[in-house]
N, C-alpha and C. Protein backbone atom coordinates (compact mmCIF):
# COMPACT_ATOMS: atom_id res chain seq x y z
N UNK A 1 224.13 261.57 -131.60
CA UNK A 1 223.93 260.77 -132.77
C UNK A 1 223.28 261.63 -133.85
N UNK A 2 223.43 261.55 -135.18
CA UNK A 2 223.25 262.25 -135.89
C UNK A 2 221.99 261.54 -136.84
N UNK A 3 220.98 262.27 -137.31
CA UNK A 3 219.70 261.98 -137.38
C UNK A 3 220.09 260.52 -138.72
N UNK A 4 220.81 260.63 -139.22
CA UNK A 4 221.09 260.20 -140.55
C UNK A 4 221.74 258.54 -140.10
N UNK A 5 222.18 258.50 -138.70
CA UNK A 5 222.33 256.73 -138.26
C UNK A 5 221.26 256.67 -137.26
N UNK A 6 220.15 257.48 -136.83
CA UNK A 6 218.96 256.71 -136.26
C UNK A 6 218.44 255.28 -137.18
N UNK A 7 218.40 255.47 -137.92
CA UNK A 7 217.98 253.86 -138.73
C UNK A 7 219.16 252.66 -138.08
N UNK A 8 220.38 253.02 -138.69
CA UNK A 8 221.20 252.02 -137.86
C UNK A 8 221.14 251.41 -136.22
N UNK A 9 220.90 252.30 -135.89
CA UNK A 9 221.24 252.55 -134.25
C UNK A 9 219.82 251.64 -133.89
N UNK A 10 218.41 252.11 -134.72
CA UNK A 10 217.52 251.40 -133.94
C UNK A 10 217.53 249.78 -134.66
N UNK A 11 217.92 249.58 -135.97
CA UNK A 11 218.05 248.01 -136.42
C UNK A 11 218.92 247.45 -135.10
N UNK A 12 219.50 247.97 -135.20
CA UNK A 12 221.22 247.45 -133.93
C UNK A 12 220.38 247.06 -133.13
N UNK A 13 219.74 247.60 -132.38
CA UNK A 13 219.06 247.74 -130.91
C UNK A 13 217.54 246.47 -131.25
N UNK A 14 217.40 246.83 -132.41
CA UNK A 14 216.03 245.87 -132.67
C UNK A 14 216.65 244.24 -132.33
N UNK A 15 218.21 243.93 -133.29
CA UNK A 15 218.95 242.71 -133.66
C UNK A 15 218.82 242.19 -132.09
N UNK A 16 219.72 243.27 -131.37
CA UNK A 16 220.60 242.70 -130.04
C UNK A 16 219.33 242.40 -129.16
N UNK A 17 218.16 242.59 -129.02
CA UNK A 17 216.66 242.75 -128.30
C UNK A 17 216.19 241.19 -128.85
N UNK A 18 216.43 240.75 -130.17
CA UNK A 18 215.92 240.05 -130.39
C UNK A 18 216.81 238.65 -130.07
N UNK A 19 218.22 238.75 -130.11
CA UNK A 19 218.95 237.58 -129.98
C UNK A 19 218.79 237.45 -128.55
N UNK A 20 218.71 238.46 -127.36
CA UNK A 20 218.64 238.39 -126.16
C UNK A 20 217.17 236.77 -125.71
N UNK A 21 216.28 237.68 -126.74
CA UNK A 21 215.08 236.60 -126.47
C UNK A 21 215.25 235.37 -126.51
N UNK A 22 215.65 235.15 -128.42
CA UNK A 22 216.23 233.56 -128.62
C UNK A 22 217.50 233.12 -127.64
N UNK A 23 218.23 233.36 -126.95
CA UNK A 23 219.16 233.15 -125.91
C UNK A 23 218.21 232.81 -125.02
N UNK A 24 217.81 233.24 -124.55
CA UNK A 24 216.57 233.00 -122.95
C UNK A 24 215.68 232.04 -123.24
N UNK A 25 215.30 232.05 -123.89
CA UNK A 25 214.08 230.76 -124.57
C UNK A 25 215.69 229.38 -124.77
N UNK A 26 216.57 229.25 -125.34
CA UNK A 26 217.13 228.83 -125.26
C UNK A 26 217.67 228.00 -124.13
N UNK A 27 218.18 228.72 -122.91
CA UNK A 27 218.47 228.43 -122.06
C UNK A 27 217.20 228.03 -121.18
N UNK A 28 216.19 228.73 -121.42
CA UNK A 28 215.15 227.71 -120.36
C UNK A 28 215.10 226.49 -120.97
N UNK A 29 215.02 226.35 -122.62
CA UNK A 29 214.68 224.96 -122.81
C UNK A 29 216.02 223.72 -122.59
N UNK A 30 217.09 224.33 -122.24
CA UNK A 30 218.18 223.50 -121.72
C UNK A 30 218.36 222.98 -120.51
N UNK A 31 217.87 224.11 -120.08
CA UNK A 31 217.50 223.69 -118.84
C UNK A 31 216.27 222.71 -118.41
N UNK A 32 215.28 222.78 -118.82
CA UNK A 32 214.24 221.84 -118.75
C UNK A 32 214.21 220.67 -119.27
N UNK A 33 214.82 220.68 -120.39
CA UNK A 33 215.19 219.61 -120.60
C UNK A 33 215.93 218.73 -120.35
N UNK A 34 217.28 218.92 -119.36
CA UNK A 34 217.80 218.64 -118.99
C UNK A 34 217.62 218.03 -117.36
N UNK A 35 216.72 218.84 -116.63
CA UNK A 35 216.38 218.37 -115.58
C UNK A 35 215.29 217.71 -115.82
N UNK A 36 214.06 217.83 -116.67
CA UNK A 36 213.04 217.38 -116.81
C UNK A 36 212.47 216.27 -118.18
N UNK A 37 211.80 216.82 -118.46
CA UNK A 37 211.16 216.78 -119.92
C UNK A 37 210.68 217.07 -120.57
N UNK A 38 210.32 216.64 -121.92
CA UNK A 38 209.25 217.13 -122.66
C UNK A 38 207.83 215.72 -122.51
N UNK A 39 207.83 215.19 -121.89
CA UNK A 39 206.78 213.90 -121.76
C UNK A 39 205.65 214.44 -121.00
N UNK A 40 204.52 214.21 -120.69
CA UNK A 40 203.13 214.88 -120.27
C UNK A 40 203.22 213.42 -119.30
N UNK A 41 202.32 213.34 -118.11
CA UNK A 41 201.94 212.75 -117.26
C UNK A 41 202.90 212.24 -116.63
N UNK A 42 204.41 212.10 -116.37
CA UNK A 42 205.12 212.06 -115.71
C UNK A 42 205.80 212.86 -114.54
N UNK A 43 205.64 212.32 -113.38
CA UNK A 43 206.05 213.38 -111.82
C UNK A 43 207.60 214.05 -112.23
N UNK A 44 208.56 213.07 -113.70
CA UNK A 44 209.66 213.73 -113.83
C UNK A 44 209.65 215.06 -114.58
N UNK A 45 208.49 215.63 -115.08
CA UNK A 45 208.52 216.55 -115.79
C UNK A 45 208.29 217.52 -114.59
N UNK A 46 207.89 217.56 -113.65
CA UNK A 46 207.36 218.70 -112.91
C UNK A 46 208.80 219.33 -112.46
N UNK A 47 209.67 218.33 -111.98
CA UNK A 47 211.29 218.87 -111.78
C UNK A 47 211.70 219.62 -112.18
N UNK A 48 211.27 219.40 -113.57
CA UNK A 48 212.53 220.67 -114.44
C UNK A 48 211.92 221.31 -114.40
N UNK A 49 210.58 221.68 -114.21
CA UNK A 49 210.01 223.03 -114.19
C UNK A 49 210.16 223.86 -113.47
N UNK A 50 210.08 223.40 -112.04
CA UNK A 50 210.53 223.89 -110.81
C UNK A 50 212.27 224.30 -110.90
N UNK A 51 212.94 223.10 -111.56
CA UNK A 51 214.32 223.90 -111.36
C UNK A 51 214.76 224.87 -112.82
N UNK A 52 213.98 225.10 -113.62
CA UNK A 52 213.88 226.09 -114.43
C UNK A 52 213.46 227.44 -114.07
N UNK A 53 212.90 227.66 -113.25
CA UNK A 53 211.94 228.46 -112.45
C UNK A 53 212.84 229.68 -111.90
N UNK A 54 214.12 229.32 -111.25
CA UNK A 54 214.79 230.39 -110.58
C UNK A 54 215.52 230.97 -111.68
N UNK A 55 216.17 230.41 -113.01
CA UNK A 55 216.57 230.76 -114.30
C UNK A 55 215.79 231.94 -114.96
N UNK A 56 214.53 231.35 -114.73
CA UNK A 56 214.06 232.33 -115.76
C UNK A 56 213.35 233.73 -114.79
N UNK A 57 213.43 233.57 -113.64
CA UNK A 57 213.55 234.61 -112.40
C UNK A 57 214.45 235.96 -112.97
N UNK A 58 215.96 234.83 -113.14
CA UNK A 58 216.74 236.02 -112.93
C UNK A 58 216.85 236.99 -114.15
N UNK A 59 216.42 236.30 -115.60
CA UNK A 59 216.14 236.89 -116.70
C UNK A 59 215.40 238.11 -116.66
């Protein structure tokens, strides 16, 4: 690579690093939400946490 697209190359790498994140945050909250909730004091919220759990393992 030639010194003159290091700028490119590391924006690129900054972009794709960052959509990776919002994807993963994404998908846990689909997941949790979906099995669980967003409600506080309910035994149904603990579910999705637990089945969110191996998801964000494999991340």
């Amino acid at each position: 690579m030639r010194p003159a697209e290091e700028g490119q190359a590391s924006g690129a790498n900054n972009a794709i690093r960052e959509l990776g994140g919002v994807f993963g945050v994404a998908v846990l909250a689909a997941v949790f939400s979906h099995s669980g909730g967003y409600e506080s004091g309910r035994p149904r919220s603990r579910r999705g946490e637990v089945e969110a759990s191996p998801v964000a393992g494999a991340a």
